[in-house]
N, C-alpha and C. Protein backbone atom coordinates (compact mmCIF):
# COMPACT_ATOMS: atom_id res chain seq x y z
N UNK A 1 -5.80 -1.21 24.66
CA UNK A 1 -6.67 -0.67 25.70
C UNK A 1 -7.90 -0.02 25.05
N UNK A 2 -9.28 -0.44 25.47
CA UNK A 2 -10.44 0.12 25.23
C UNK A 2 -10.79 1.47 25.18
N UNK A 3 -11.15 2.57 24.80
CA UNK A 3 -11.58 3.75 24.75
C UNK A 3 -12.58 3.87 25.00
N UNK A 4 -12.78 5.06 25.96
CA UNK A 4 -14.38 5.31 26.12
C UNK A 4 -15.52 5.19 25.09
N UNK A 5 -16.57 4.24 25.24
CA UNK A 5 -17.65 4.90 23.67
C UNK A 5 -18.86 4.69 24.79
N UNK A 6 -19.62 5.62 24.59
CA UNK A 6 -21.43 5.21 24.95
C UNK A 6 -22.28 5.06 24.19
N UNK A 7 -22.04 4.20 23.21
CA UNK A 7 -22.83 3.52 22.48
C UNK A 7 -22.86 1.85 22.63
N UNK A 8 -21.99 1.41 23.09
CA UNK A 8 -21.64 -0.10 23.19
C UNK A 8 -23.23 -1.37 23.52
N UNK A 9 -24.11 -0.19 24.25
CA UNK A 9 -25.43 -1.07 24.30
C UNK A 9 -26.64 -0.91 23.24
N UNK A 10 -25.97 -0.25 22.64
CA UNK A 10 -26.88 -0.15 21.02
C UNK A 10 -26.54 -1.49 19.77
N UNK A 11 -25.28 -2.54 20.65
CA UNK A 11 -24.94 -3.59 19.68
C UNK A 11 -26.25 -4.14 19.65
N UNK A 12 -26.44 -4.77 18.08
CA UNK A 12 -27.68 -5.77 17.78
C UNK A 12 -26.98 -6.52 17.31
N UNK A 13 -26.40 -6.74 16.13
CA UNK A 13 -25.64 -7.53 15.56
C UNK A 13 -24.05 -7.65 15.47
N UNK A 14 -23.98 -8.82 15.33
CA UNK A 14 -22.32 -8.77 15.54
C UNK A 14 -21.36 -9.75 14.30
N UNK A 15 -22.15 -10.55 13.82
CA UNK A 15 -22.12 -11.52 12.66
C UNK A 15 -23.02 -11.42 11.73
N UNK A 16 -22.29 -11.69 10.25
CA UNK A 16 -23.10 -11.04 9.34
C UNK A 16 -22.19 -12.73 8.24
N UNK A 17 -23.95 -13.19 6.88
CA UNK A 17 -22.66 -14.23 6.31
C UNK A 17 -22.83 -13.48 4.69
N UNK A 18 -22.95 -12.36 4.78
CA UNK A 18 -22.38 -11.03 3.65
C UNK A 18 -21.49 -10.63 3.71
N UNK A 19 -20.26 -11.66 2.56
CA UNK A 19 -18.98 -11.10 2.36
C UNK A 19 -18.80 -10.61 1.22
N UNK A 20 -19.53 -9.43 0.58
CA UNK A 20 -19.28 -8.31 -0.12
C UNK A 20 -20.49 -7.30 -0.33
N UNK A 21 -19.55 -6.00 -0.91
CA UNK A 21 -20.55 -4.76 -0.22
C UNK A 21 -21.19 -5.21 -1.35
N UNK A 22 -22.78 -5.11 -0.98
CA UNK A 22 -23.73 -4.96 -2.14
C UNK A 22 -23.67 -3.71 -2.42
N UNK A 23 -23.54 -2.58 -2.57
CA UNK A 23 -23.67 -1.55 -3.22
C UNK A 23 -22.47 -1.59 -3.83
N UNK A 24 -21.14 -1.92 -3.58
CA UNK A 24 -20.57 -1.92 -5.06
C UNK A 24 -20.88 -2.82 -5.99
N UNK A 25 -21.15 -4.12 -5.69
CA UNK A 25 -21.89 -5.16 -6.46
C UNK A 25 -22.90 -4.34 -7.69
N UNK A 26 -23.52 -3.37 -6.78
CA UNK A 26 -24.27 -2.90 -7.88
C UNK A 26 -23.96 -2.02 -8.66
N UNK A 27 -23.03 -1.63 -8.71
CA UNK A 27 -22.32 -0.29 -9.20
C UNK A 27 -20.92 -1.26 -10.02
N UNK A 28 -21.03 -2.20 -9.81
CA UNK A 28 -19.40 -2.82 -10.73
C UNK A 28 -18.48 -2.64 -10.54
N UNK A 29 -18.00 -2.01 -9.08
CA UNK A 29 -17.31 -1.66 -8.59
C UNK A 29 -16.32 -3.00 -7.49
N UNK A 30 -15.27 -2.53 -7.30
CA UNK A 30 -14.77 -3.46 -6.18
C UNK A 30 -14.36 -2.25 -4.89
N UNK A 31 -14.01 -3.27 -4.07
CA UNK A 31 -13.57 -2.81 -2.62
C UNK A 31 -12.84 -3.02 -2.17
N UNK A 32 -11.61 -2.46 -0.59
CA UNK A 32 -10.61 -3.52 -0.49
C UNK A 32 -10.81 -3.90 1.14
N UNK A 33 -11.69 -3.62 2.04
CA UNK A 33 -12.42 -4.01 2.79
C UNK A 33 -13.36 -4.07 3.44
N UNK A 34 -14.34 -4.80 4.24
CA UNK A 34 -15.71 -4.72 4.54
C UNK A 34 -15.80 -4.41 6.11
N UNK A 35 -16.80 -3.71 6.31
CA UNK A 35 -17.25 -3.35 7.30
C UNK A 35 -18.73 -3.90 8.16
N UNK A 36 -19.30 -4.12 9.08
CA UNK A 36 -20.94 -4.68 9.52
C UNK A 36 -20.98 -3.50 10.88
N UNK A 37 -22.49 -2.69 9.98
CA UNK A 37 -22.99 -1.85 11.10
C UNK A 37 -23.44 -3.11 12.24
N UNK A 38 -22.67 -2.70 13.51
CA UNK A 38 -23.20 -3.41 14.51
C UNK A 38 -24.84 -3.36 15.41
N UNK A 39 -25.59 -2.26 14.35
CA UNK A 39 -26.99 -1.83 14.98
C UNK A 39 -27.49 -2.80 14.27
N UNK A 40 -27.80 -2.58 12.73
CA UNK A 40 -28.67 -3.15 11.80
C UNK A 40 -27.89 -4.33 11.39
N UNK A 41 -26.88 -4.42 11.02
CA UNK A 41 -26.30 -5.64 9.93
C UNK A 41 -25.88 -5.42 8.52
N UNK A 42 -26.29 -3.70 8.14
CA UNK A 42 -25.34 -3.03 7.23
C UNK A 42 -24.26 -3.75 6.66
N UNK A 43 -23.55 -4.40 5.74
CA UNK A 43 -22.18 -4.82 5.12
C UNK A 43 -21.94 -3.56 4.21
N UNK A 44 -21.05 -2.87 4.46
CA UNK A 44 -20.28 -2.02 3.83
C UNK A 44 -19.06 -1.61 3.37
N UNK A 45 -18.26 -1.14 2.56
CA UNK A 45 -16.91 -1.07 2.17
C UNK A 45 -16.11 -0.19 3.08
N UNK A 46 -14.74 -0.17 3.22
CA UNK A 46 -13.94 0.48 4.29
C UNK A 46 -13.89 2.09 3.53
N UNK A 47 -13.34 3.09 4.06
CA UNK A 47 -12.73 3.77 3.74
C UNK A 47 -11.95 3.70 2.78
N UNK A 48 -10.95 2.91 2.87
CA UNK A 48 -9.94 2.67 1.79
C UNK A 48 -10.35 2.61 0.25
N UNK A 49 -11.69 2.31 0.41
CA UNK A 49 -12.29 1.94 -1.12
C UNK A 49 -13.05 2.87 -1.34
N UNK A 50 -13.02 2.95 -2.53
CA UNK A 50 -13.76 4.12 -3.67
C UNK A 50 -14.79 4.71 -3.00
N UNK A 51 -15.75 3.54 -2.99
CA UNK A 51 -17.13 4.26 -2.69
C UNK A 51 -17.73 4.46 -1.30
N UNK A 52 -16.66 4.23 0.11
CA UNK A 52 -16.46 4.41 1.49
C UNK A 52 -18.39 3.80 1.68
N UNK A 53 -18.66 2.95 1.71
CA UNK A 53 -20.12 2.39 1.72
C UNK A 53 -20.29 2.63 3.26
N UNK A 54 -19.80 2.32 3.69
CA UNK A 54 -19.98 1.82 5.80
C UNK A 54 -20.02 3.31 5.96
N UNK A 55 -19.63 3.93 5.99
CA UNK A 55 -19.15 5.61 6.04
C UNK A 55 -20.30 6.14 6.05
N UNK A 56 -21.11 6.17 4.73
CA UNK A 56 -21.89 6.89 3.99
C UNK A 56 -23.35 6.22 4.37
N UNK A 57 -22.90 4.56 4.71
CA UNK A 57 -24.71 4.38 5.92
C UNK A 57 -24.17 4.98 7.20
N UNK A 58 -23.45 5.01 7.67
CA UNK A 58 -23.75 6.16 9.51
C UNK A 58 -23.92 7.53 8.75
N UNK A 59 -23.48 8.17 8.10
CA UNK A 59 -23.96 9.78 7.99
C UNK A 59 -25.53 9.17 6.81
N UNK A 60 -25.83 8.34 6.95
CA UNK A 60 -27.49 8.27 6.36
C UNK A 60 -28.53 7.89 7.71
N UNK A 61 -28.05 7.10 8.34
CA UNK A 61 -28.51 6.78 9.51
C UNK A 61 -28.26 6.89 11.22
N UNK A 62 -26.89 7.09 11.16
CA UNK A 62 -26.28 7.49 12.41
C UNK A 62 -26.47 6.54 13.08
N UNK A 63 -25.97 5.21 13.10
CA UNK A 63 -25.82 3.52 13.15
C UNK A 63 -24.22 4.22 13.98
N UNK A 64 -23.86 4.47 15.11
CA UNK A 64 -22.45 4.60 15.65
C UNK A 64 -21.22 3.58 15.31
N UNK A 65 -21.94 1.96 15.56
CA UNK A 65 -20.54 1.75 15.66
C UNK A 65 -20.84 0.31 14.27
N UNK A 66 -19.40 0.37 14.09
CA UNK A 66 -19.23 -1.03 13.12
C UNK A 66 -17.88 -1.12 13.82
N UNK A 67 -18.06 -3.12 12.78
CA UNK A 67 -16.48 -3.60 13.24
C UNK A 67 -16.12 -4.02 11.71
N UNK A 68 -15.27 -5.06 12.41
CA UNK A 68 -14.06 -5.11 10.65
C UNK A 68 -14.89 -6.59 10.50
N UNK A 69 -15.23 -6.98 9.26
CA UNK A 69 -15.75 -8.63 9.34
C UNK A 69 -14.67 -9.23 8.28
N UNK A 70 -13.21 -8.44 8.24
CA UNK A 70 -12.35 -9.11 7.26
C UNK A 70 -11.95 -10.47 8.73
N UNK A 71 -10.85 -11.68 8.09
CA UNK A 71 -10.56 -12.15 8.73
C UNK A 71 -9.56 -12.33 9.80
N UNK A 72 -10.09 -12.67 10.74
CA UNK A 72 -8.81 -12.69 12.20
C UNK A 72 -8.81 -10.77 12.49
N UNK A 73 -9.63 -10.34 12.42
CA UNK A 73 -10.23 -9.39 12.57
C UNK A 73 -11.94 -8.78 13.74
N UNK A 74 -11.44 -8.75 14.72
CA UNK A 74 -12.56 -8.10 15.74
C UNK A 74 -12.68 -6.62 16.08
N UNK A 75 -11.93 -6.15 15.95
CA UNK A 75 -12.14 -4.65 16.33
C UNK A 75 -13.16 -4.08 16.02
N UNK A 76 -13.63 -2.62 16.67
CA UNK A 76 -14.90 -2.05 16.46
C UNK A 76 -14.80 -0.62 16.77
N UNK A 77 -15.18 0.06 15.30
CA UNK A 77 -15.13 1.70 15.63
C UNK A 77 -16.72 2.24 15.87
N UNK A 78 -16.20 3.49 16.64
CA UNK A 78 -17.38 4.26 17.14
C UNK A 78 -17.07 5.26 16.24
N UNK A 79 -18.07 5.79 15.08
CA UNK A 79 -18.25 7.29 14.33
C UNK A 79 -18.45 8.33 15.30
N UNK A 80 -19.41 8.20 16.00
CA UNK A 80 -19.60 9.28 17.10
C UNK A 80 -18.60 9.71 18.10
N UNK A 81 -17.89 8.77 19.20
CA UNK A 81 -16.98 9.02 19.65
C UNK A 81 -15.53 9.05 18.99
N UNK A 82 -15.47 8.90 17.81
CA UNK A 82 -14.25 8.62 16.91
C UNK A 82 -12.82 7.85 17.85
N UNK A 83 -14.10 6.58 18.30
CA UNK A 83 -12.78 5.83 18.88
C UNK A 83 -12.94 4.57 18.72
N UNK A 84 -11.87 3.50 19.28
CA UNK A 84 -11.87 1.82 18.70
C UNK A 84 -12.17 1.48 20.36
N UNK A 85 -13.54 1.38 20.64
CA UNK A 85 -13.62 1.10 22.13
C UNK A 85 -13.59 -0.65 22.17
N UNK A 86 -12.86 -1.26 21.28
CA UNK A 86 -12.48 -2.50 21.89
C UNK A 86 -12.82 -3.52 20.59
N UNK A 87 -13.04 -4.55 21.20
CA UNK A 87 -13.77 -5.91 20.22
C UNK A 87 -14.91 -6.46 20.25
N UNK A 88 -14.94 -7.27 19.45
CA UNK A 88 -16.53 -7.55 19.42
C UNK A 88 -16.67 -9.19 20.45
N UNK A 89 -17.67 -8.83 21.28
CA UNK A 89 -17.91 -9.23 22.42
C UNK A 89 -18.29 -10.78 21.45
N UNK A 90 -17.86 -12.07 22.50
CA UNK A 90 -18.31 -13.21 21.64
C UNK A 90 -20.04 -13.45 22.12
């Protein structure tokens, strides 16, 4: 079930064909999953990984929501409302 978010009409992007974070790329680093700001097109690393990349562009830009671009994977979190208001619309 969907959760409230009011950000959902701020989606721009929803597909991204960047499958790895460039900022660990640049740092020599690895990751153990990717994230796509759904405003800009951001590719960033999850939480789970070292350098939390996706994280650290919304508290640089305040970009609300991303989804998961691992595979068989749609979901989409809101930073602001700290909720999973659903999937990514086809």
């Amino acid at each position: 079930m969907a959760e409230t978010c009011s950000h959902l009409d701020q989606i721009k992007v929803t597909h991204t064909d960047v499958h790895v974070c460039p900022e660990c790329v640049k740092l020599g680093d690895t990751w153990v999953h990717l994230r796509l700001c759904l405003e800009c097109g951001h590719v960033g690393c999850c939480d789970s990984s070292k350098n939390k990349h996706a994280t650290k562009h919304f508290h640089r830009v305040k970009h609300p929501l991303i989804r998961s671009i691992e595979p068989g994977e749609t979901w989409i979190w809101c930073y602001v409302d700290d909720v999973s208001p659903g999937e990514v619309p086809d």
